[in-house]
PDB file of N, CA and C in Angstrom:
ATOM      1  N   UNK A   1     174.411 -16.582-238.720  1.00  0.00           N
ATOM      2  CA  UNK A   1     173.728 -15.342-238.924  1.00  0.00           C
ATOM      3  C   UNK A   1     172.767 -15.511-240.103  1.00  0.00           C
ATOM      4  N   UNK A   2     171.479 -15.015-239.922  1.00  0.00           N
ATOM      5  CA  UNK A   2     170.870 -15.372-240.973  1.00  0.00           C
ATOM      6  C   UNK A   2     170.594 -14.039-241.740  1.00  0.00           C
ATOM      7  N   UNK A   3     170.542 -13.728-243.272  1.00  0.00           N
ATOM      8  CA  UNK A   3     169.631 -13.018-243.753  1.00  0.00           C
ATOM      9  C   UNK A   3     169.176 -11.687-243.277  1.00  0.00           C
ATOM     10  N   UNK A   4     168.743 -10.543-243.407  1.00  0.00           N
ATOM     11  CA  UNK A   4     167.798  -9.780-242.967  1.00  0.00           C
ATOM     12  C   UNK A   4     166.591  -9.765-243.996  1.00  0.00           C
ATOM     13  N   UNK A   5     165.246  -9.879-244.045  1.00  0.00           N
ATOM     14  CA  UNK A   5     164.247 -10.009-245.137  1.00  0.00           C
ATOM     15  C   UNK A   5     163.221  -8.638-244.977  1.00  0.00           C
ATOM     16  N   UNK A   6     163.968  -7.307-244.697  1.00  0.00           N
ATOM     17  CA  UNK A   6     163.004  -6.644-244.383  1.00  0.00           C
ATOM     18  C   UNK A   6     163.115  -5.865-245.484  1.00  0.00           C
ATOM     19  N   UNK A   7     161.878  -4.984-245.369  1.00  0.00           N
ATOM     20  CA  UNK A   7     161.284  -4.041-246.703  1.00  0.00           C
ATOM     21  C   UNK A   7     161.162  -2.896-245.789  1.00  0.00           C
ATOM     22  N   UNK A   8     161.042  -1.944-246.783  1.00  0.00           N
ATOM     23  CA  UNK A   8     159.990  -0.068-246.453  1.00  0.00           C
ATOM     24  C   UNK A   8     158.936  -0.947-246.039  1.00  0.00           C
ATOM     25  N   UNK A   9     157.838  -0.225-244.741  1.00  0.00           N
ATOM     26  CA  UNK A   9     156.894  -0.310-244.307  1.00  0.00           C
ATOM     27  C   UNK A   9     156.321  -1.513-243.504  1.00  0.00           C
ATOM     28  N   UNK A  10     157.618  -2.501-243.504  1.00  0.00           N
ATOM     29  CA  UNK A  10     157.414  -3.616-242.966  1.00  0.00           C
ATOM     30  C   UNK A  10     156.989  -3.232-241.409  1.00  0.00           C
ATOM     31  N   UNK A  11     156.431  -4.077-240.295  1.00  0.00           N
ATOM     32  CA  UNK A  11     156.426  -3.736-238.784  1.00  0.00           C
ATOM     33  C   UNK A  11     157.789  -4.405-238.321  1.00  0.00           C
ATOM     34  N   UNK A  12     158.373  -3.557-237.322  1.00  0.00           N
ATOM     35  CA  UNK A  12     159.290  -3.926-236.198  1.00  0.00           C
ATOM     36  C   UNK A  12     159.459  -3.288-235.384  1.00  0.00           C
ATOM     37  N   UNK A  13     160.366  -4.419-234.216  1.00  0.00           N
ATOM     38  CA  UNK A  13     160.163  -3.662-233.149  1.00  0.00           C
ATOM     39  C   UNK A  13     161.767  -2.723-233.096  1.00  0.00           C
ATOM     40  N   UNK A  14     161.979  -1.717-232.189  1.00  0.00           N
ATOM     41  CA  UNK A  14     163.468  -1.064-231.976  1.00  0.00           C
ATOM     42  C   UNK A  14     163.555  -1.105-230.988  1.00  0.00           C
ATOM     43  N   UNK A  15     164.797  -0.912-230.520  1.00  0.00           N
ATOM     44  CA  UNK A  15     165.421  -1.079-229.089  1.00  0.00           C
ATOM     45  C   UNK A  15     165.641   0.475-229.252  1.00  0.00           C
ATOM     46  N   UNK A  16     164.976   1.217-228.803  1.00  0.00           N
ATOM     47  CA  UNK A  16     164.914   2.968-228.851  1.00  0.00           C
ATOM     48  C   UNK A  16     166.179   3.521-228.244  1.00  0.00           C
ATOM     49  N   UNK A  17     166.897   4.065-228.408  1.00  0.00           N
ATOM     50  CA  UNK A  17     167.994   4.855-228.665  1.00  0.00           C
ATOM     51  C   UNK A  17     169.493   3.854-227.719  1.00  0.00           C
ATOM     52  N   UNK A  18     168.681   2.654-227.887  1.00  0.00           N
ATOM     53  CA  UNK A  18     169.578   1.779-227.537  1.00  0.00           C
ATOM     54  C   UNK A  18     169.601   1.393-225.961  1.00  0.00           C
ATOM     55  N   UNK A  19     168.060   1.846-225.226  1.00  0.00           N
ATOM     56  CA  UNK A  19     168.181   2.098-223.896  1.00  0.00           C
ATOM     57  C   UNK A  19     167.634   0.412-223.426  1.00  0.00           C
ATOM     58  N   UNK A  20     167.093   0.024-224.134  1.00  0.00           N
ATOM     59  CA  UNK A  20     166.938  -1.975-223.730  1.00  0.00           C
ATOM     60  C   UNK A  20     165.540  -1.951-223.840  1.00  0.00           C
ATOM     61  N   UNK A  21     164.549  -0.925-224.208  1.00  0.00           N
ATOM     62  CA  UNK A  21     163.261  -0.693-224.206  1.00  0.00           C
ATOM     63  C   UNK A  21     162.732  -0.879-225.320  1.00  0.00           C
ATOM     64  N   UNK A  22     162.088  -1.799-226.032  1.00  0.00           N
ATOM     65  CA  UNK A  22     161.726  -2.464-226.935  1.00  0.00           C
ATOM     66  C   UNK A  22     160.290  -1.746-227.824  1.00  0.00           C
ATOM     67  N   UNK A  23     159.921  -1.280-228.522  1.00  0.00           N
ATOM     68  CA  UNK A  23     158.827  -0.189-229.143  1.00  0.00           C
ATOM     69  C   UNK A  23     158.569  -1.075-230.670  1.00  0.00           C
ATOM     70  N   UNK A  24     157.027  -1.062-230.941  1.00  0.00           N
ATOM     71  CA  UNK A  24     156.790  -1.096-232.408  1.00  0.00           C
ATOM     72  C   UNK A  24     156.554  -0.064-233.290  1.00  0.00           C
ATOM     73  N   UNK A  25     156.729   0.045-234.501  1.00  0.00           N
ATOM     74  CA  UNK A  25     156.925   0.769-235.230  1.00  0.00           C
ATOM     75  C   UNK A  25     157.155   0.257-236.535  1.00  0.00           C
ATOM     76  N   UNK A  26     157.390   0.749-238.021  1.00  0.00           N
ATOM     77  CA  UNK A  26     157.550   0.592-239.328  1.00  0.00           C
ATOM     78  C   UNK A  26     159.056   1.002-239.556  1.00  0.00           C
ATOM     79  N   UNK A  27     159.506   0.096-240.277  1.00  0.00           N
ATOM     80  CA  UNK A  27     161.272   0.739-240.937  1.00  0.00           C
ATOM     81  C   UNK A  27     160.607   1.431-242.189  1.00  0.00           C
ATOM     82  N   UNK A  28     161.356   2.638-242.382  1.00  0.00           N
ATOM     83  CA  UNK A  28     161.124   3.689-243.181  1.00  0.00           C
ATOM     84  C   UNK A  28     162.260   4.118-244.080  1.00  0.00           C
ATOM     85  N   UNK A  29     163.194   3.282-243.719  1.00  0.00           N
ATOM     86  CA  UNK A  29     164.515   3.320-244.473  1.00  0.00           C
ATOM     87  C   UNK A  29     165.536   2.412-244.300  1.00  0.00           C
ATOM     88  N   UNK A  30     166.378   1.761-245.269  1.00  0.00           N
ATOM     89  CA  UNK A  30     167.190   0.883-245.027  1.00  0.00           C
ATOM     90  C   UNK A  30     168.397   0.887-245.983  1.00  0.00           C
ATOM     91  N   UNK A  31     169.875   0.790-245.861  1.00  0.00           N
ATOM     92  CA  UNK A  31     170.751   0.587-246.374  1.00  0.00           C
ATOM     93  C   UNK A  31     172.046   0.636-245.692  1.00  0.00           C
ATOM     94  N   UNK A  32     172.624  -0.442-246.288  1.00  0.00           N
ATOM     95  CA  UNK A  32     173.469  -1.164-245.170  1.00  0.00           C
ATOM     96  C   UNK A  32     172.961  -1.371-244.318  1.00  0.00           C
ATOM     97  N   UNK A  33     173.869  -1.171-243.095  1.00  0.00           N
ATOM     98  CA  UNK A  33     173.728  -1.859-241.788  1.00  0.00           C
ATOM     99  C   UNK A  33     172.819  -0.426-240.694  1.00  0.00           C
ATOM    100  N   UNK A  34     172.284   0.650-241.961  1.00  0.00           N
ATOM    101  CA  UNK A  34     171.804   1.572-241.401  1.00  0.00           C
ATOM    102  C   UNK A  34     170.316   1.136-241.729  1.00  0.00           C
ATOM    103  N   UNK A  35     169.450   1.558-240.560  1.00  0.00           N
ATOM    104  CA  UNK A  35     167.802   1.156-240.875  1.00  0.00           C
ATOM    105  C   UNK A  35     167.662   2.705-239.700  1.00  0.00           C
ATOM    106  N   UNK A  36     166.070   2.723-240.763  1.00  0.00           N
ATOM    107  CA  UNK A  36     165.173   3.721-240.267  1.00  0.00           C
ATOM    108  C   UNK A  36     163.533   3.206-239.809  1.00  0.00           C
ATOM    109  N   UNK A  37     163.331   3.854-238.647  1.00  0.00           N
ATOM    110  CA  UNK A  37     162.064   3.074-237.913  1.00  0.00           C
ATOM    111  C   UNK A  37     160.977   4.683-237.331  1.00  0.00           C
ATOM    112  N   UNK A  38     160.078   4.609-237.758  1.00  0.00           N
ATOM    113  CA  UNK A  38     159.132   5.553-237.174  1.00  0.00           C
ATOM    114  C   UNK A  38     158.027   4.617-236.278  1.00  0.00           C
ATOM    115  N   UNK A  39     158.364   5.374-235.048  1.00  0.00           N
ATOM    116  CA  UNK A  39     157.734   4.961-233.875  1.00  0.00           C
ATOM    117  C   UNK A  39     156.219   5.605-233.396  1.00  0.00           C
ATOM    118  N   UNK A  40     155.116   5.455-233.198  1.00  0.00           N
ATOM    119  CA  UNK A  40     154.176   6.564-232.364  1.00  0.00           C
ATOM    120  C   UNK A  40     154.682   7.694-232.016  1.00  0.00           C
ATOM    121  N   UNK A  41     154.861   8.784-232.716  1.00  0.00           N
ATOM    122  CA  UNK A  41     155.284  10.143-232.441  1.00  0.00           C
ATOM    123  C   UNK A  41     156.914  10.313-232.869  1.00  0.00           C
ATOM    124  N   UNK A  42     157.735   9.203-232.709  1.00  0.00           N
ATOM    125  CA  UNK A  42     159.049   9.460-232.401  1.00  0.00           C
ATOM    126  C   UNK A  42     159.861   8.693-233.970  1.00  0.00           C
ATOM    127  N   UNK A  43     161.170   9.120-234.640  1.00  0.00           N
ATOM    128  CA  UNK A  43     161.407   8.405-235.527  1.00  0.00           C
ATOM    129  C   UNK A  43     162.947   8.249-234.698  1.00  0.00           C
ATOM    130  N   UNK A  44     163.680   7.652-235.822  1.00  0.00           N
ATOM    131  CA  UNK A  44     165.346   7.207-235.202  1.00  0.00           C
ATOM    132  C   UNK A  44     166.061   6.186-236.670  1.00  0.00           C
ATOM    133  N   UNK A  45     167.015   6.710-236.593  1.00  0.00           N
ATOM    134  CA  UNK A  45     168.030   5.807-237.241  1.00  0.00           C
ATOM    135  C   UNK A  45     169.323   4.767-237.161  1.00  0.00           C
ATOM    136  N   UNK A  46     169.573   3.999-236.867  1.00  0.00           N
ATOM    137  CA  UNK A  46     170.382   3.022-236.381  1.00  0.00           C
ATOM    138  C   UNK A  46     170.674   2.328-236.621  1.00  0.00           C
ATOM    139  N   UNK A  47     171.328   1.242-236.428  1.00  0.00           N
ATOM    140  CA  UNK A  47     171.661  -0.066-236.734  1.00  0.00           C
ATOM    141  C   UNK A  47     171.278  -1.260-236.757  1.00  0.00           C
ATOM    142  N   UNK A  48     170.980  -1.944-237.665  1.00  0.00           N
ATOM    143  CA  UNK A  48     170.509  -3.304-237.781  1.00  0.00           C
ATOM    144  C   UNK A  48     170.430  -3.909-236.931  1.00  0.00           C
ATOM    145  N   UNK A  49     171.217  -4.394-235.752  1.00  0.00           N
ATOM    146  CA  UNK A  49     171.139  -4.955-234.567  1.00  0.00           C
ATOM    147  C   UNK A  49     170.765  -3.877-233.628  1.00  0.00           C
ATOM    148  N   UNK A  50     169.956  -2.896-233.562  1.00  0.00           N
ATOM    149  CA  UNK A  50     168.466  -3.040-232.688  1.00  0.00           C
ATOM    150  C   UNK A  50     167.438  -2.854-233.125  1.00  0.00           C
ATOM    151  N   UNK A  51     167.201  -3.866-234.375  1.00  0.00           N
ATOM    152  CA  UNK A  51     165.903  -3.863-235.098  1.00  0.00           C
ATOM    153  C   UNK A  51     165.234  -5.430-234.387  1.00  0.00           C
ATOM    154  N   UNK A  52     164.309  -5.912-234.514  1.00  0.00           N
ATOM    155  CA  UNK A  52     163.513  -7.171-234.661  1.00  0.00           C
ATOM    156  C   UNK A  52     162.738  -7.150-235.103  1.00  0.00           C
ATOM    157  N   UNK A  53     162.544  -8.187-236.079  1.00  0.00           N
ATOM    158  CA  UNK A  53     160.854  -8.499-236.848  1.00  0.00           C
ATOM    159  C   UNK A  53     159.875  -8.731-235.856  1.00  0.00           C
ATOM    160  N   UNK A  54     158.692  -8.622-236.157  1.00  0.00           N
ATOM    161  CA  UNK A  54     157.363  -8.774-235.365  1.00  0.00           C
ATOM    162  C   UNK A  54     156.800 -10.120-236.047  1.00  0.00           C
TER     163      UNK A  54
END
């Protein structure tokens, strides 16, 4: 397992409400294993494993 190296405002992509559908967007919040991502219109909060770097 490696690392996570992400910041506020970084780009990534989310797996949107966990449905397998992959979206870009900015993390807008992070701590622990909780991350925040604002999407084109839509925001969400979740878990580290359905984030990916771009």
């Amino acid at each position: 397992m490696r690392p996570y190296d992400w910041v506020i405002g970084m780009k990534a992509e989310g797996n949107y409400k966990g449905a397998g559908d992959w979206y870009a967007g900015k993390i807008t919040s992070l701590g622990g294993e909780k991350i925040g991502i604002a999407y084109d219109g839509d925001k969400e909060t979740t878990r580290t494993g359905r984030r990916r770097s771009r």
